[in-house]
PDB file of N, CA and C in Angstrom:
ATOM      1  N   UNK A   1     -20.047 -74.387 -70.096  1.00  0.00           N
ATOM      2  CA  UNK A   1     -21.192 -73.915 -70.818  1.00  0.00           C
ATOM      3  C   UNK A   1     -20.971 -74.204 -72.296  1.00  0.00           C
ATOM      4  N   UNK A   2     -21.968 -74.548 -73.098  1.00  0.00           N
ATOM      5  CA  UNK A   2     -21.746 -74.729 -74.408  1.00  0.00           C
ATOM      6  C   UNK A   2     -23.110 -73.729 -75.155  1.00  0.00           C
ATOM      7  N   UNK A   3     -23.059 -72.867 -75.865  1.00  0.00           N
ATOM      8  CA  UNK A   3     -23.186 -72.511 -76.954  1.00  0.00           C
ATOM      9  C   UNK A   3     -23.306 -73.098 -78.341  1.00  0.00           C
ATOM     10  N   UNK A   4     -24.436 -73.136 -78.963  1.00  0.00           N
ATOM     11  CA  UNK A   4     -24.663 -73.992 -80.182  1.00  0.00           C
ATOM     12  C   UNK A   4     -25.523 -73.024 -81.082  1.00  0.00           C
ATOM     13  N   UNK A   5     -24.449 -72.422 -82.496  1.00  0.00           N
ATOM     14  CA  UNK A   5     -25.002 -71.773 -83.335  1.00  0.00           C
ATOM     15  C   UNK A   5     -25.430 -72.408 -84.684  1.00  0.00           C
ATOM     16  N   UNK A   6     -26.042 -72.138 -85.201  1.00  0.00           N
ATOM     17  CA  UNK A   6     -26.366 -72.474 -86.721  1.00  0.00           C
ATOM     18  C   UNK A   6     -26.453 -71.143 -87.905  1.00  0.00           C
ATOM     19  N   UNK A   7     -25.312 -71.350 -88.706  1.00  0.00           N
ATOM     20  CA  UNK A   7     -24.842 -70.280 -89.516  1.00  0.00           C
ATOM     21  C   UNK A   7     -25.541 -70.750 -90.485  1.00  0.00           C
ATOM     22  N   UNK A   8     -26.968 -69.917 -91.408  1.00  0.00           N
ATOM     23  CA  UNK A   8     -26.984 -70.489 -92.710  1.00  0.00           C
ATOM     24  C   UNK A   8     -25.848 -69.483 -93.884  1.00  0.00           C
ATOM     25  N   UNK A   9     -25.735 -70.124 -95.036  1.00  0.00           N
ATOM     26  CA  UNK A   9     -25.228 -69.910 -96.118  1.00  0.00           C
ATOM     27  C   UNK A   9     -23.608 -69.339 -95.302  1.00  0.00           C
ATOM     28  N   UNK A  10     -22.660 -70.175 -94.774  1.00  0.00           N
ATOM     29  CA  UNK A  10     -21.663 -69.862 -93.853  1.00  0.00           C
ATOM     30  C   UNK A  10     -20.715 -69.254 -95.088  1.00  0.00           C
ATOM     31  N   UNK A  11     -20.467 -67.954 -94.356  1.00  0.00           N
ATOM     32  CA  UNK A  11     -19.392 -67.379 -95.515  1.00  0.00           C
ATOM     33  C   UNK A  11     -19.697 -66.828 -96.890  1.00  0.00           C
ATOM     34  N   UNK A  12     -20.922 -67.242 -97.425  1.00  0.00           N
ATOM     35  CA  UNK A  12     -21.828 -67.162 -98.605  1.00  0.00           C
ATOM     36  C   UNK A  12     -21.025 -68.057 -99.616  1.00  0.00           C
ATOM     37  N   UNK A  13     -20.938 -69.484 -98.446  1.00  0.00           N
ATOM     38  CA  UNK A  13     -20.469 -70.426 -99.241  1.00  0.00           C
ATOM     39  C   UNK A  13     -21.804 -71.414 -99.475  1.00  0.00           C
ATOM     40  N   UNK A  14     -22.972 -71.025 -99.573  1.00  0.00           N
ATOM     41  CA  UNK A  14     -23.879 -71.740 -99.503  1.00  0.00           C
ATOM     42  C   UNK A  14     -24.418 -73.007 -98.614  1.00  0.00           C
ATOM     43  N   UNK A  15     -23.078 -73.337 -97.995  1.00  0.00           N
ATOM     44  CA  UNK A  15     -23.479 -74.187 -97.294  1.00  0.00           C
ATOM     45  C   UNK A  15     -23.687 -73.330 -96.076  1.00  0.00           C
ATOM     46  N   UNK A  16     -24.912 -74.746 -95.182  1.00  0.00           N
ATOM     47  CA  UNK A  16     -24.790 -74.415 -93.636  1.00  0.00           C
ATOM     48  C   UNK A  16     -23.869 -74.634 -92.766  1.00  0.00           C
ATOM     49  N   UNK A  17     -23.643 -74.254 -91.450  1.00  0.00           N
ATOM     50  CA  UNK A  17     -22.370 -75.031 -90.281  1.00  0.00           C
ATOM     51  C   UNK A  17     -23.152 -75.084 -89.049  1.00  0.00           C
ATOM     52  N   UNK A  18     -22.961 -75.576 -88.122  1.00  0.00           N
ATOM     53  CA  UNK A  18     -23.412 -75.420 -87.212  1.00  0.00           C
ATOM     54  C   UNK A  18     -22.034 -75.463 -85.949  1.00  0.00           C
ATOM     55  N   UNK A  19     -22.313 -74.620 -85.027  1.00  0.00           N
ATOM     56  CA  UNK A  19     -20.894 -74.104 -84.124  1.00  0.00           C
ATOM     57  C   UNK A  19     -21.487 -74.895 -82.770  1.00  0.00           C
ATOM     58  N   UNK A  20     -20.451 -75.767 -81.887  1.00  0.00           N
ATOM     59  CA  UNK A  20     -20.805 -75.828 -80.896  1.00  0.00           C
ATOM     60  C   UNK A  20     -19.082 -75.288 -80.170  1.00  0.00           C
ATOM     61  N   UNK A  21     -19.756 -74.054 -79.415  1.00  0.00           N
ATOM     62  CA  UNK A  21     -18.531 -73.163 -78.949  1.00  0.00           C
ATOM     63  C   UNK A  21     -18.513 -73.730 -76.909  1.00  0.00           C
ATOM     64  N   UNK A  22     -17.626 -74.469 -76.555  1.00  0.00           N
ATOM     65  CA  UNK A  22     -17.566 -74.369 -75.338  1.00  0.00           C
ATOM     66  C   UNK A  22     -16.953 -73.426 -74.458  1.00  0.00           C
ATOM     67  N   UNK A  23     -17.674 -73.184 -73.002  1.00  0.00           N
ATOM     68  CA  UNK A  23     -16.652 -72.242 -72.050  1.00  0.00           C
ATOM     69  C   UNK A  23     -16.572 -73.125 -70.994  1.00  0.00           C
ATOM     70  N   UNK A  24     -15.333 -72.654 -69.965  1.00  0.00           N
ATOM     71  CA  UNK A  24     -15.122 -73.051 -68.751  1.00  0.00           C
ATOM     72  C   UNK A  24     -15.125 -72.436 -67.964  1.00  0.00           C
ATOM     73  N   UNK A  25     -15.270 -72.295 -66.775  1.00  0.00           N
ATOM     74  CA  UNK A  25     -14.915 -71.617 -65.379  1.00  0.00           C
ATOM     75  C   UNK A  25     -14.522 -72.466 -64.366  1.00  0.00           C
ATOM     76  N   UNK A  26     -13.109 -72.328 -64.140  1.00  0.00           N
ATOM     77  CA  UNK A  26     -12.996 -73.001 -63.318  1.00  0.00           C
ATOM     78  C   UNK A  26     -12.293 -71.644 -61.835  1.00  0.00           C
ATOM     79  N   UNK A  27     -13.238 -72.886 -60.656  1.00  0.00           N
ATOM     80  CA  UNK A  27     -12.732 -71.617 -59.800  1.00  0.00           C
ATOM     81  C   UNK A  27     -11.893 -72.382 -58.754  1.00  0.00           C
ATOM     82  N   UNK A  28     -11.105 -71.759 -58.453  1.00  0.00           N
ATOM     83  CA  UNK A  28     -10.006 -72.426 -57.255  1.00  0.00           C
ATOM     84  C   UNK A  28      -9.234 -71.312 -56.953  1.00  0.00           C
ATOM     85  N   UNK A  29      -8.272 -71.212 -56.194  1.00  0.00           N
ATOM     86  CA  UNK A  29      -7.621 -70.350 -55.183  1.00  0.00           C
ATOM     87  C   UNK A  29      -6.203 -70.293 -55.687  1.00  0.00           C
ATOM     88  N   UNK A  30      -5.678 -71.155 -56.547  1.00  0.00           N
ATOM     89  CA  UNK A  30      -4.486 -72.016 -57.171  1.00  0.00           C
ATOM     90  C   UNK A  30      -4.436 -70.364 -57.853  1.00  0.00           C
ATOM     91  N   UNK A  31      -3.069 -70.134 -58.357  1.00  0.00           N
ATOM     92  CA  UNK A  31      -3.291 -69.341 -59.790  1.00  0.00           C
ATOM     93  C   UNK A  31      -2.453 -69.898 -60.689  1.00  0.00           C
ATOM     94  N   UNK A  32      -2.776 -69.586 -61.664  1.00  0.00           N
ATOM     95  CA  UNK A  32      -2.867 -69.935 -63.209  1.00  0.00           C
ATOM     96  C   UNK A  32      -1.571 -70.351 -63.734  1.00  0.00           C
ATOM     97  N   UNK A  33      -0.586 -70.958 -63.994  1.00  0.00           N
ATOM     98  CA  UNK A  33       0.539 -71.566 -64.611  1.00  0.00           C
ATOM     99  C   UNK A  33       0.002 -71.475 -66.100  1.00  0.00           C
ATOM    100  N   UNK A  34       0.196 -69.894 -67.165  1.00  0.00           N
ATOM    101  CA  UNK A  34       0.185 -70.002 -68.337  1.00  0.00           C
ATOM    102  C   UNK A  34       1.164 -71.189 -68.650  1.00  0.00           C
ATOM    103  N   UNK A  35       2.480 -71.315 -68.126  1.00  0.00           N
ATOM    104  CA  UNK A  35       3.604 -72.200 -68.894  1.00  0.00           C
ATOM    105  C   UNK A  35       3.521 -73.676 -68.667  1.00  0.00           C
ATOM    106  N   UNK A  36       1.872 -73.389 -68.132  1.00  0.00           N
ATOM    107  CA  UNK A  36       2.019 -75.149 -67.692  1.00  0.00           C
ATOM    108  C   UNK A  36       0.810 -75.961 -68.675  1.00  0.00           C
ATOM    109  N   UNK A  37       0.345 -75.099 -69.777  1.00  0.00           N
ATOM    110  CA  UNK A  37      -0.824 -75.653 -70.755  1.00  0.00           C
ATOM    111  C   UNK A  37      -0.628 -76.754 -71.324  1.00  0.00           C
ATOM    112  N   UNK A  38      -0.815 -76.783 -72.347  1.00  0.00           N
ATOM    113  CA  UNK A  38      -0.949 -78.262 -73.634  1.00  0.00           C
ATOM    114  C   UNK A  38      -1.449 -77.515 -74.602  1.00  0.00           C
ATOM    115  N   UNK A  39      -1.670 -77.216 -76.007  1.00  0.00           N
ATOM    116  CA  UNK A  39      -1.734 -76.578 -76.862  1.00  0.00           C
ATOM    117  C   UNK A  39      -1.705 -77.536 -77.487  1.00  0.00           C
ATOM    118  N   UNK A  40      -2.867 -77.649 -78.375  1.00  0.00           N
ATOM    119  CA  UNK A  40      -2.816 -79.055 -79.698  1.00  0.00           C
ATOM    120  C   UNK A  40      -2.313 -78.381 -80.922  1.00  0.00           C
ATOM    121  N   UNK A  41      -1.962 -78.234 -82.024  1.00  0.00           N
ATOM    122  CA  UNK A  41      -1.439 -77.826 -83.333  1.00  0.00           C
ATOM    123  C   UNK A  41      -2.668 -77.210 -84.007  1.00  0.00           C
ATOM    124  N   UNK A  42      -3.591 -77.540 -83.560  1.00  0.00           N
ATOM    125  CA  UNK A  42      -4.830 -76.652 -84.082  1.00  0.00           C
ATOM    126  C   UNK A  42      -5.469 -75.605 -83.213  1.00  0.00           C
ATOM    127  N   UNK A  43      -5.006 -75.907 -81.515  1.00  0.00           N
ATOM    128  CA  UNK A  43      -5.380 -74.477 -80.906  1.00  0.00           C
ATOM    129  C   UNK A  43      -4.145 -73.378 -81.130  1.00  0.00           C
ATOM    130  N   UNK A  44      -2.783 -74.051 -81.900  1.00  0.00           N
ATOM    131  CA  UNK A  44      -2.195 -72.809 -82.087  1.00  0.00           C
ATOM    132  C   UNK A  44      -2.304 -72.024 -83.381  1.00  0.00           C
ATOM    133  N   UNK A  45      -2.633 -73.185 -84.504  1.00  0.00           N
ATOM    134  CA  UNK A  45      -3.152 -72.480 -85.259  1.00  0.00           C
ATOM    135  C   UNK A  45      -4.151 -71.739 -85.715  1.00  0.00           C
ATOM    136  N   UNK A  46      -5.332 -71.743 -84.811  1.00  0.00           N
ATOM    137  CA  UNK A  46      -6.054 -71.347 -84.515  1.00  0.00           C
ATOM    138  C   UNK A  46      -6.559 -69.955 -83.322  1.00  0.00           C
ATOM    139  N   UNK A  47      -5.303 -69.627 -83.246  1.00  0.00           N
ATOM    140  CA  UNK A  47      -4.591 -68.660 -81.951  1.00  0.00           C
ATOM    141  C   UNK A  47      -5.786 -68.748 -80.821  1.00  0.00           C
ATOM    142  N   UNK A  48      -5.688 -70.118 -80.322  1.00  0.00           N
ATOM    143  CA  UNK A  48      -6.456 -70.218 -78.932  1.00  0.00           C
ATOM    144  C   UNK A  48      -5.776 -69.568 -78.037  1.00  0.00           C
ATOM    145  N   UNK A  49      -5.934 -69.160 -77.049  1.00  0.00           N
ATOM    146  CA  UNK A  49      -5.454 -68.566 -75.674  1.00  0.00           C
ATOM    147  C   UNK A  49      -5.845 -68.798 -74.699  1.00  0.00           C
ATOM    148  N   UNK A  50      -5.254 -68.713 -73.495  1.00  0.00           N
ATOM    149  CA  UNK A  50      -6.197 -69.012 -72.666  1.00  0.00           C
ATOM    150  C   UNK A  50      -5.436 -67.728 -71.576  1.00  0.00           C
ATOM    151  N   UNK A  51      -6.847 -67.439 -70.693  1.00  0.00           N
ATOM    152  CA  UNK A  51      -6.459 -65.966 -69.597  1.00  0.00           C
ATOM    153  C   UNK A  51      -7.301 -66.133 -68.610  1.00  0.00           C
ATOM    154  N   UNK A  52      -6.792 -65.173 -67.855  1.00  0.00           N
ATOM    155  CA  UNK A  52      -7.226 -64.723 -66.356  1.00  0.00           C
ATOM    156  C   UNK A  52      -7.594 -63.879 -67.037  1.00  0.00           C
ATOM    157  N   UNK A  53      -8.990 -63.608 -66.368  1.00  0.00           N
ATOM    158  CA  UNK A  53      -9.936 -62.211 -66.479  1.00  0.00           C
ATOM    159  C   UNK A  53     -10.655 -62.416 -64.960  1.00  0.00           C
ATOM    160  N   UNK A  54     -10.477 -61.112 -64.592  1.00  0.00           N
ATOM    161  CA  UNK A  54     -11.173 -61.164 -62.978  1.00  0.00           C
ATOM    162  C   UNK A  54     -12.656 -60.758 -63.345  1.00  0.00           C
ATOM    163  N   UNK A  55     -13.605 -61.407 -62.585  1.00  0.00           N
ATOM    164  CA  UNK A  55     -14.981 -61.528 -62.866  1.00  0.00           C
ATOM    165  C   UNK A  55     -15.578 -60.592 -62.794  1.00  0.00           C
ATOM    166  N   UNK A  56     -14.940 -59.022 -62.198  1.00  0.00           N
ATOM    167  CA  UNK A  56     -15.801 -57.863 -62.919  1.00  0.00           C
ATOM    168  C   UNK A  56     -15.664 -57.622 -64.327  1.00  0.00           C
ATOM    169  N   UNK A  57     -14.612 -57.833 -64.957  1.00  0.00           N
ATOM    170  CA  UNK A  57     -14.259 -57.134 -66.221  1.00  0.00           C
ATOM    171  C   UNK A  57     -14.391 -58.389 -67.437  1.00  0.00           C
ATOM    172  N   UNK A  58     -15.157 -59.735 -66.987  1.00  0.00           N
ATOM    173  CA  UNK A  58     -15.642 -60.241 -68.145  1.00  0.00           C
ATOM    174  C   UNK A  58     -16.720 -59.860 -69.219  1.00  0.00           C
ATOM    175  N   UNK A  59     -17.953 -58.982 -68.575  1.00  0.00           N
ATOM    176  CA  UNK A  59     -18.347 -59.090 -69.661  1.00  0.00           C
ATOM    177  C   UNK A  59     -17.906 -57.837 -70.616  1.00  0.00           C
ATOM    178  N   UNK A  60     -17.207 -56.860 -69.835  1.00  0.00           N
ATOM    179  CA  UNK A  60     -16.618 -55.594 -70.946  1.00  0.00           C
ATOM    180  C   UNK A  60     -15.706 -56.697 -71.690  1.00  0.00           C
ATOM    181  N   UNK A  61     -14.760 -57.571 -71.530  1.00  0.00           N
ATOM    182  CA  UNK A  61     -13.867 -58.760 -72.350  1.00  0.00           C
ATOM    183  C   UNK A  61     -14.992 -59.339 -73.641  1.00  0.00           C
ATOM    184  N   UNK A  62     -15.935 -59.686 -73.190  1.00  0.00           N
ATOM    185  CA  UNK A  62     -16.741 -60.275 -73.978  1.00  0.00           C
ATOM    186  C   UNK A  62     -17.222 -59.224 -75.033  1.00  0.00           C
ATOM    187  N   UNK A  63     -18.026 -58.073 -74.886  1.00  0.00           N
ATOM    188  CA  UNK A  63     -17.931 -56.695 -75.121  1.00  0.00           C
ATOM    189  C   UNK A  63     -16.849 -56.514 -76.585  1.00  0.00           C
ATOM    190  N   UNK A  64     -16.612 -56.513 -75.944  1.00  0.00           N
ATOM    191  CA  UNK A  64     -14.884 -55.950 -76.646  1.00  0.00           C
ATOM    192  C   UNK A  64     -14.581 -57.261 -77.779  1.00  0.00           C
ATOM    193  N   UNK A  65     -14.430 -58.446 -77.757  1.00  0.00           N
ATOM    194  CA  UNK A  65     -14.287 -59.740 -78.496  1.00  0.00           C
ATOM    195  C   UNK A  65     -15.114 -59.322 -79.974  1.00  0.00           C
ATOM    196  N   UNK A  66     -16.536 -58.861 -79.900  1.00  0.00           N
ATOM    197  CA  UNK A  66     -17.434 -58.719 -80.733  1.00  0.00           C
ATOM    198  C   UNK A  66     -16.628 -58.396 -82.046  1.00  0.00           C
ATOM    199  N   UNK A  67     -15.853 -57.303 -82.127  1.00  0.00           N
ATOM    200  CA  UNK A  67     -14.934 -56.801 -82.970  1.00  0.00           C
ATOM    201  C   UNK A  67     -14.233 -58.007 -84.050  1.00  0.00           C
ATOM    202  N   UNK A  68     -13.613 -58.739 -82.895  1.00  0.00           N
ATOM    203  CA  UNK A  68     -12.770 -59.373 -83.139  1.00  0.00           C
ATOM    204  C   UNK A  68     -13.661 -60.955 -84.770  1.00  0.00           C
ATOM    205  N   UNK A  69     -14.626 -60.913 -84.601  1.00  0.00           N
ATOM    206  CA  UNK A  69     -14.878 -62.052 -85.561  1.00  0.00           C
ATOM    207  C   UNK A  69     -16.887 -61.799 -85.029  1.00  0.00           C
ATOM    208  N   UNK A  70     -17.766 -61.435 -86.332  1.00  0.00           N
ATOM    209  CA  UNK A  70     -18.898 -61.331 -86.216  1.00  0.00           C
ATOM    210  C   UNK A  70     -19.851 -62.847 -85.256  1.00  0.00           C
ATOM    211  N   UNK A  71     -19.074 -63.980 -85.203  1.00  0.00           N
ATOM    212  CA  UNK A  71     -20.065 -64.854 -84.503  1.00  0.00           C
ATOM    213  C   UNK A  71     -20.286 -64.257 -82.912  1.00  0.00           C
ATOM    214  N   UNK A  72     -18.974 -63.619 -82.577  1.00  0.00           N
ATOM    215  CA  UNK A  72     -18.910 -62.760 -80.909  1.00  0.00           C
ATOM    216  C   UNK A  72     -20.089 -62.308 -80.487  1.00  0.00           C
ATOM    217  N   UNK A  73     -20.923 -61.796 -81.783  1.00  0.00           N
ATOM    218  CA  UNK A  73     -22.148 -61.132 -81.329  1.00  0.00           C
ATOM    219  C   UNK A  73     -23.198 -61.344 -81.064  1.00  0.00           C
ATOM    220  N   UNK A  74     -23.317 -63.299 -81.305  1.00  0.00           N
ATOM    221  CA  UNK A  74     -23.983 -64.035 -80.994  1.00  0.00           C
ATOM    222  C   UNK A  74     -23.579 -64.769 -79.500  1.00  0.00           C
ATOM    223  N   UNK A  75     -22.612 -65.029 -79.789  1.00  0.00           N
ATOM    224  CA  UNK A  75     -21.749 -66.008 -78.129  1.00  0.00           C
ATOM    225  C   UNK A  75     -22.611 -64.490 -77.149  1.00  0.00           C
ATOM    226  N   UNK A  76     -21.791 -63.183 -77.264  1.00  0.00           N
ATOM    227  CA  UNK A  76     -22.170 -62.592 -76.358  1.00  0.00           C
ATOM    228  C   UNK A  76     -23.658 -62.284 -76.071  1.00  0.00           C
ATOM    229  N   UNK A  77     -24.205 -62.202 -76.828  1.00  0.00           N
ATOM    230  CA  UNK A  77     -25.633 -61.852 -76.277  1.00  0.00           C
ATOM    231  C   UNK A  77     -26.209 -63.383 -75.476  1.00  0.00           C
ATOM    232  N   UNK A  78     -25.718 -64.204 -75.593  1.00  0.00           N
ATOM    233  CA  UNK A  78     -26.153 -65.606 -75.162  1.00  0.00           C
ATOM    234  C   UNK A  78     -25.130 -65.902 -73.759  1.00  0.00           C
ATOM    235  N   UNK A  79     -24.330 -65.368 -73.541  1.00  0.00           N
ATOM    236  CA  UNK A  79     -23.450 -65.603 -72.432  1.00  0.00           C
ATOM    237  C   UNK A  79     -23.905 -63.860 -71.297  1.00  0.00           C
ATOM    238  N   UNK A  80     -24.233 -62.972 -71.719  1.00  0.00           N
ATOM    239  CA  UNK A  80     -24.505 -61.662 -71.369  1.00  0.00           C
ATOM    240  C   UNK A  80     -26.330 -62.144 -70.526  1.00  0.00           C
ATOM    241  N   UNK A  81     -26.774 -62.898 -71.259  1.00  0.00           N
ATOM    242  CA  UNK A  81     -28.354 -63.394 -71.149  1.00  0.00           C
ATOM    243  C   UNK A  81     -28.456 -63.244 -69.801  1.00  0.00           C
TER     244      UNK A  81
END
């Protein structure tokens, strides 16, 4: 799924940005090898993560993210839809 925001005056740096935020789901039976990722130097600096969330308790996850950085409150109402 991709998500595509448009921030005006981003930061009240006057300029605009525009966000294209992707998700995945992938479903299979396999489970998850955290130690088996790839991490580029910008998803760590960027503290990407990646998790298991069992599919009742995503959207309280999503929920809960909002906190974490004001665009959340856009992703979620658009992924919650």
């Amino acid at each position: 799924m991709k998500i595509t925001y448009y921030n005006k005056n981003y930061h009240n740096s006057v300029n605009n940005r525009k966000n294209d935020i992707y998700y995945y789901v992938i479903r299979t039976v396999e489970k998850v090898n955290l130690n088996n990722i790839n991490l580029t130097d910008g998803d760590i600096d960027g503290n990407f993560t990646v998790r298991v969330i069992p599919l009742d308790n995503v959207k309280q996850v999503l929920i809960d993210s909002i906190k974490d950085n004001p665009i959340n409150e856009v992703i979620v109402k658009e992924m919650n839809a």
